[in-house]
Protein backbone atom coordinates (compact mmCIF):
# COMPACT_ATOMS: atom_id res chain seq x y z
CA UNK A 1 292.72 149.94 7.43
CA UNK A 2 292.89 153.18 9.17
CA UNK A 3 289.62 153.93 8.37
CA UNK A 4 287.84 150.61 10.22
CA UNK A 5 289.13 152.06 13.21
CA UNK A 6 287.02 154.01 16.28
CA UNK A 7 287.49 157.47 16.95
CA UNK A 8 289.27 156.39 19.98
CA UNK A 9 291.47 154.33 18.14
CA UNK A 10 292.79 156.66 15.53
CA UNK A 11 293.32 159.35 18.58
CA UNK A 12 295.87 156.57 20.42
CA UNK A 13 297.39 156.50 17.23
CA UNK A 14 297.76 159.72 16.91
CA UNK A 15 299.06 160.61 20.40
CA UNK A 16 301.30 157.61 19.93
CA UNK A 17 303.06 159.62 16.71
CA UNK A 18 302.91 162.89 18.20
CA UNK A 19 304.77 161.53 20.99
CA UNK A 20 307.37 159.88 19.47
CA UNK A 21 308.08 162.97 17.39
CA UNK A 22 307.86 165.39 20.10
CA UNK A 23 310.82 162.44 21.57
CA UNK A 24 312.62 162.65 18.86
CA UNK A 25 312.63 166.85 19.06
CA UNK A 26 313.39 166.77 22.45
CA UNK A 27 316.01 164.64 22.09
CA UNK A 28 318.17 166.59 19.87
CA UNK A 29 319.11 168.57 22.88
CA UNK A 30 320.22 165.91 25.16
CA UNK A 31 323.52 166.24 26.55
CA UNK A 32 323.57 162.48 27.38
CA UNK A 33 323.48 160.92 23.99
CA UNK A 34 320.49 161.39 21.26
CA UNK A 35 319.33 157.78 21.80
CA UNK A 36 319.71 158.02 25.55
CA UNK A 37 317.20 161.53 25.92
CA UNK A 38 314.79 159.89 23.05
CA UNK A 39 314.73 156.46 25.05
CA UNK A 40 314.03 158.68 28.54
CA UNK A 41 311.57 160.54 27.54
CA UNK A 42 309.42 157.88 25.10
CA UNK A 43 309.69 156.18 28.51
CA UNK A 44 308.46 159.04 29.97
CA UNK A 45 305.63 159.39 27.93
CA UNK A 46 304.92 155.58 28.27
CA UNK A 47 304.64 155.90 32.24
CA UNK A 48 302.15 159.09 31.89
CA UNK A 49 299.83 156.74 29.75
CA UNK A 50 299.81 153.77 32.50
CA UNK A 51 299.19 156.92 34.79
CA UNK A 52 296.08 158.31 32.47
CA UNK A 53 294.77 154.96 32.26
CA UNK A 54 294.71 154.17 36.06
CA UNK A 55 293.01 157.63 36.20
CA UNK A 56 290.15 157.19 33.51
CA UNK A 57 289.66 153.71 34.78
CA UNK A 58 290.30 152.38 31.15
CA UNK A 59 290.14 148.36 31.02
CA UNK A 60 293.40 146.78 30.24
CA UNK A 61 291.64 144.36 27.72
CA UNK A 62 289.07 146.04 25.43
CA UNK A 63 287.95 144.29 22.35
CA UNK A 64 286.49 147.80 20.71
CA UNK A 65 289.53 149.51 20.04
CA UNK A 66 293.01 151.12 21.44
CA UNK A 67 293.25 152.86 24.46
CA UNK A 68 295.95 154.52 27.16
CA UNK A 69 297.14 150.52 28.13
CA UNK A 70 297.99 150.08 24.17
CA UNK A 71 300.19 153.51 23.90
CA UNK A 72 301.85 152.72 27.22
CA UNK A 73 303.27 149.11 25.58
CA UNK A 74 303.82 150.85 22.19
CA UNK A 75 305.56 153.36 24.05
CA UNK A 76 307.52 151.24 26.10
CA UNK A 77 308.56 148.90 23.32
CA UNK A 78 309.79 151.39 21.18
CA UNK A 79 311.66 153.04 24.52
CA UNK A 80 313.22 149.25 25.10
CA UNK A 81 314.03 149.08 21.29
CA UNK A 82 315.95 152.42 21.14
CA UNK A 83 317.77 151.41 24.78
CA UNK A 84 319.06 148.31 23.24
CA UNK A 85 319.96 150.01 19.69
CA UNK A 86 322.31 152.34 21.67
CA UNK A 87 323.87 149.14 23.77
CA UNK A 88 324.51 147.78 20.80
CA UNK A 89 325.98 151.35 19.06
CA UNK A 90 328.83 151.11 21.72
């Protein structure tokens, strides 16, 4: 499947995973809770996508492939996800 993708497509992937494991680095070292840091700063990343997409213009519907818009939802569904996980954990 991977390979019917666009170049651009298997780079928002790619970002997306980088991301996430960069988050999940980073949040190792939060003071406020592992779930908490990885949460803020998945969000984080989520916001600077919205912000590179308004930037580079990109449409929010495309039909050829994924772009900033799609990481910025990915990101921010996964960020939701892990805030609710660690509502639930308490």
């Amino acid at each position: 499947m991977l390979s019917r993708l666009n170049a651009g497509s298997r780079l928002a992937i790619r970002r997306f995973c980088t991301k996430l494991a960069i988050s999940a680095v980073i949040g190792t070292y939060g003071k406020a809770g592992y779930l908490t840091a990885v949460s803020f700063w998945i969000g984080l990343y989520s916001a600077c996508c919205v912000a590179f997409a308004l930037i580079l213009k990109e449409r929010f519907f495309q039909r050829d492939g994924f772009n900033h818009w799609d990481e910025a939802l990915w990101l921010g569904f996964v960020a939701l996800g892990l805030h609710i996980a660690r509502n639930f954990a308490h």
